[in-house]
Protein backbone atom coordinates (compact mmCIF):
# COMPACT_ATOMS: atom_id res chain seq x y z
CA UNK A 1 0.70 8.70 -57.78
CA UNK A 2 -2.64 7.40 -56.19
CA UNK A 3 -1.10 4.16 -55.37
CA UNK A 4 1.70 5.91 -53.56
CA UNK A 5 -0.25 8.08 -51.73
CA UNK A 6 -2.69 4.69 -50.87
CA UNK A 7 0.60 3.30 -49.55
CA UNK A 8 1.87 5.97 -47.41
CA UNK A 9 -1.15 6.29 -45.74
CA UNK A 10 -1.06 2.53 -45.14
CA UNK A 11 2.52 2.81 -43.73
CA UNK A 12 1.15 5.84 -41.51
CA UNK A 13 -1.88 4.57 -40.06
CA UNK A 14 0.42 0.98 -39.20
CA UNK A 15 3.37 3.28 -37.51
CA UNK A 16 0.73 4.68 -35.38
CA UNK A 17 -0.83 1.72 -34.64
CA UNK A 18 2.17 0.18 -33.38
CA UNK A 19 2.96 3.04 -31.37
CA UNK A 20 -0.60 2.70 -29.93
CA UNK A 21 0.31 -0.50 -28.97
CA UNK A 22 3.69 -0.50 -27.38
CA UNK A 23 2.67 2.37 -25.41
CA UNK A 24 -0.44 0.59 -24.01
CA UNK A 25 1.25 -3.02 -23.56
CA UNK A 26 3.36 -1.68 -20.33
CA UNK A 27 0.23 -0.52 -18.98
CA UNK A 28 -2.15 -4.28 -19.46
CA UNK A 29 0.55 -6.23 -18.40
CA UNK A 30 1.35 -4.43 -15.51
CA UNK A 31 4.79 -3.08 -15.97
CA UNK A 32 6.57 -0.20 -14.17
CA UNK A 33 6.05 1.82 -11.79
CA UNK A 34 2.15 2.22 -12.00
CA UNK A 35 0.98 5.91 -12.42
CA UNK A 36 -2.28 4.99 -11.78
CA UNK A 37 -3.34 4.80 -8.04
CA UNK A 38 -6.23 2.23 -9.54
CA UNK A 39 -3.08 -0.58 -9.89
CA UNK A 40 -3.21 -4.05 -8.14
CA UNK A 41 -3.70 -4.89 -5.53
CA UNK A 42 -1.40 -2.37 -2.93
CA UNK A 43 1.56 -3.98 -2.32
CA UNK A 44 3.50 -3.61 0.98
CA UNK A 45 6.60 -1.31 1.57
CA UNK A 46 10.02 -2.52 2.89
CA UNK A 47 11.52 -0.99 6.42
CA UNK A 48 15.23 -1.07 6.13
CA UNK A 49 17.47 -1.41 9.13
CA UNK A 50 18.29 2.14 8.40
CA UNK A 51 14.84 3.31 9.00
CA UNK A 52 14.08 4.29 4.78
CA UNK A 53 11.04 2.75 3.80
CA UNK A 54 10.85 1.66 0.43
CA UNK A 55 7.57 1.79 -1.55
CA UNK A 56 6.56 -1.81 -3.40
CA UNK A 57 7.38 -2.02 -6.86
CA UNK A 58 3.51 -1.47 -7.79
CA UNK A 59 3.16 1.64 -5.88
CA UNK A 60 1.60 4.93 -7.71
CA UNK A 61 4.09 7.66 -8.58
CA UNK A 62 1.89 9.71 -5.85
CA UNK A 63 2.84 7.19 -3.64
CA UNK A 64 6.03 6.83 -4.11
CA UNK A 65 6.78 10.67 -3.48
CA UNK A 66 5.61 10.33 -0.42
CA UNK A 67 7.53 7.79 1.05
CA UNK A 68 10.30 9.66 -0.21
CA UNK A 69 9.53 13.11 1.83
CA UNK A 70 9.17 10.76 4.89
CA UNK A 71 12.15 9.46 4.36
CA UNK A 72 13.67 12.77 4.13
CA UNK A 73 13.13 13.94 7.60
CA UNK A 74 12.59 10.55 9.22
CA UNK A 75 16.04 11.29 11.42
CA UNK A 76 14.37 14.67 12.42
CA UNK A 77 13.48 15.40 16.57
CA UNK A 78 9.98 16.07 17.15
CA UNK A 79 9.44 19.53 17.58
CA UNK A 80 5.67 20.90 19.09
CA UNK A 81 4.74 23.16 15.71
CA UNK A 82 7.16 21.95 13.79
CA UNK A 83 6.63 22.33 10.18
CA UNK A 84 3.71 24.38 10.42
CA UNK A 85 4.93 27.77 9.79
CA UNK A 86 6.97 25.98 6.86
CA UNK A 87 7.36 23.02 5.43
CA UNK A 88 11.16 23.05 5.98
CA UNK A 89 11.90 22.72 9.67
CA UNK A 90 14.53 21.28 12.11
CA UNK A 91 11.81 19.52 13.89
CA UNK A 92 8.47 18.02 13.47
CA UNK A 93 5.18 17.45 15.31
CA UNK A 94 2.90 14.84 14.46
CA UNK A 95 0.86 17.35 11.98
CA UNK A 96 4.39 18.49 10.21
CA UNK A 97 5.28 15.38 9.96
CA UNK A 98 2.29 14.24 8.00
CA UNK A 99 1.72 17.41 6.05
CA UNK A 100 5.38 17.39 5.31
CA UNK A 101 4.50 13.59 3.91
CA UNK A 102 1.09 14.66 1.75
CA UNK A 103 2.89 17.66 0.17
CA UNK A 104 5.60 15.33 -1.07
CA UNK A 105 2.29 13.67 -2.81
CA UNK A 106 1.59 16.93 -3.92
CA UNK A 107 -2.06 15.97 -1.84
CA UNK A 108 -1.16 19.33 0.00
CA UNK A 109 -0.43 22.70 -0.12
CA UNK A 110 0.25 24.24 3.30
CA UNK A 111 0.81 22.62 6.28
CA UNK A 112 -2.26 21.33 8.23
CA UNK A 113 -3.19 20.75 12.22
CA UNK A 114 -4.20 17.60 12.97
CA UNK A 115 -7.55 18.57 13.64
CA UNK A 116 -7.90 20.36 10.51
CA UNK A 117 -6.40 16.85 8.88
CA UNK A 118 -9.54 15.10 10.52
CA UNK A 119 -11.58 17.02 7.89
CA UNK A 120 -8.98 16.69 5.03
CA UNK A 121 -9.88 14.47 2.20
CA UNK A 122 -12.12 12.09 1.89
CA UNK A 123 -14.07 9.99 4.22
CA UNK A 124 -12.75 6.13 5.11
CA UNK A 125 -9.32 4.28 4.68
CA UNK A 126 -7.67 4.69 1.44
CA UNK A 127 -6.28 2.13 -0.83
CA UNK A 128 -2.46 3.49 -0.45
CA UNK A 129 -2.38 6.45 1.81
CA UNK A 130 -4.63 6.43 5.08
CA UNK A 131 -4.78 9.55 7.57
CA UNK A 132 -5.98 9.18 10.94
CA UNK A 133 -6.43 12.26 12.51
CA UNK A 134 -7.84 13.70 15.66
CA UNK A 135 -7.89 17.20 17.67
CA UNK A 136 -4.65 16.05 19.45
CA UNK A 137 -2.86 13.18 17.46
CA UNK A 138 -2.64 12.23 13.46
CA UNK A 139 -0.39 9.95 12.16
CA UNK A 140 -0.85 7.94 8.36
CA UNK A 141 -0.57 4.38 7.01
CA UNK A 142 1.35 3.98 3.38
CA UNK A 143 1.72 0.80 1.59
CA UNK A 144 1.43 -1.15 4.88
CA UNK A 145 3.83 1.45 7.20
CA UNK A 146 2.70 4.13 9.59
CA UNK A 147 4.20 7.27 9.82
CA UNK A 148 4.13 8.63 13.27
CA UNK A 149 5.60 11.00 15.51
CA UNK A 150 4.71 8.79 18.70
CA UNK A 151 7.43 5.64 20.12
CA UNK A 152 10.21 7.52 18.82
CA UNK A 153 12.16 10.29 19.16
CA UNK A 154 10.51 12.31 16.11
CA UNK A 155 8.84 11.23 13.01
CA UNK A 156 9.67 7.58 12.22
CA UNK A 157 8.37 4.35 10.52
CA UNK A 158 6.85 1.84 12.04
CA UNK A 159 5.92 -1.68 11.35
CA UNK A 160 3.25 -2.10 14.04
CA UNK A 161 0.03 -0.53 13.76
CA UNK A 162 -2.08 1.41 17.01
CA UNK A 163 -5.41 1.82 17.97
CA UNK A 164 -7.57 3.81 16.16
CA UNK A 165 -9.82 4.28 17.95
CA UNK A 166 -10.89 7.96 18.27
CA UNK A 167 -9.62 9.28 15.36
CA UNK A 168 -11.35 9.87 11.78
CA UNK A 169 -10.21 7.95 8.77
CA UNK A 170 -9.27 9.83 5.73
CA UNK A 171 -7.70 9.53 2.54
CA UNK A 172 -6.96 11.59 -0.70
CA UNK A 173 -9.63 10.47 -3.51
CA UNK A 174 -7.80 7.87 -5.74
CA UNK A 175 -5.10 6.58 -3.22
């Protein structure tokens, strides 16, 4: 009876262990979709012709959420106050359009202004997510991509980067 009991505790503790370590391999080697915004180095994100961006294969979960609520209204019109009393709008502004993005991240819960978003977050450019915000303008860099209401008919991705000069530089702790 002792020696069975010896055993099945053996057998338990080497299940477990096992577990333990098939669970944690994915996560060393690098596997997946990373839930961890502390992954690699960022990788970049893909514009289609289309005008979808598509997050790198290493992106965080957070990340990848929102890239997919830009995507969502990226065919919208810009509309001055757009998304602000909502975050479901026909139109967006360059404050929707960026609180419309961070929500998606679940990195916000109401719609901000843009010079509200120049106090959001923390201080200095993130590792995946980047807002630059001023009194007048905001617009974000993810995975390489800005999202911005200006050169384009509404909210859109863009390849090329602008001046930042004049706005602040902030960025959800983590990302």
């Amino acid at each position: 009876m002792v020696q069975r009991t010896a055993m099945s505790l053996i057998a338990a503790f080497l299940v477990t262990a096992a577990v333990f370590l098939l669970i944690s391999s994915p996560a060393v080697a690098g596997g997946g979709v990373s839930t961890s915004p502390k992954s690699e180095k960022p990788g970049k994100a893909k514009l289609l012709k289309s005008g979808k961006a598509v997050p790198p294969d290493n992106a965080p979960k957070r990340v990848v959420k929102a890239i997919k609520a830009a995507n969502e209204i990226r065919k919208t019109k810009y509309q001055w106050g757009g998304g602000h009393g909502s975050f479901n709008d026909n139109g967006y502004d360059c404050s929707g359009a960026v609180s419309y993005m961070l929500r998606g991240a679940r990195m916000l819960k109401t719609p901000m202004t843009s010079g509200s978003l120049a106090r959001w977050g923390k201080k200095r450019k993130g590792k995946w997510i980047t807002v630059y915000a001023n009194a007048g303008h905001v617009y974000a860099v993810l995975a390489g991509l800005r999202w911005d209401t200006s050169g384009g008919p509404g909210p859109r991705w863009h390849k090329d980067m602008r001046s930042r000069s004049g706005f602040k530089v902030r960025h959800y702790r983590g990302y």
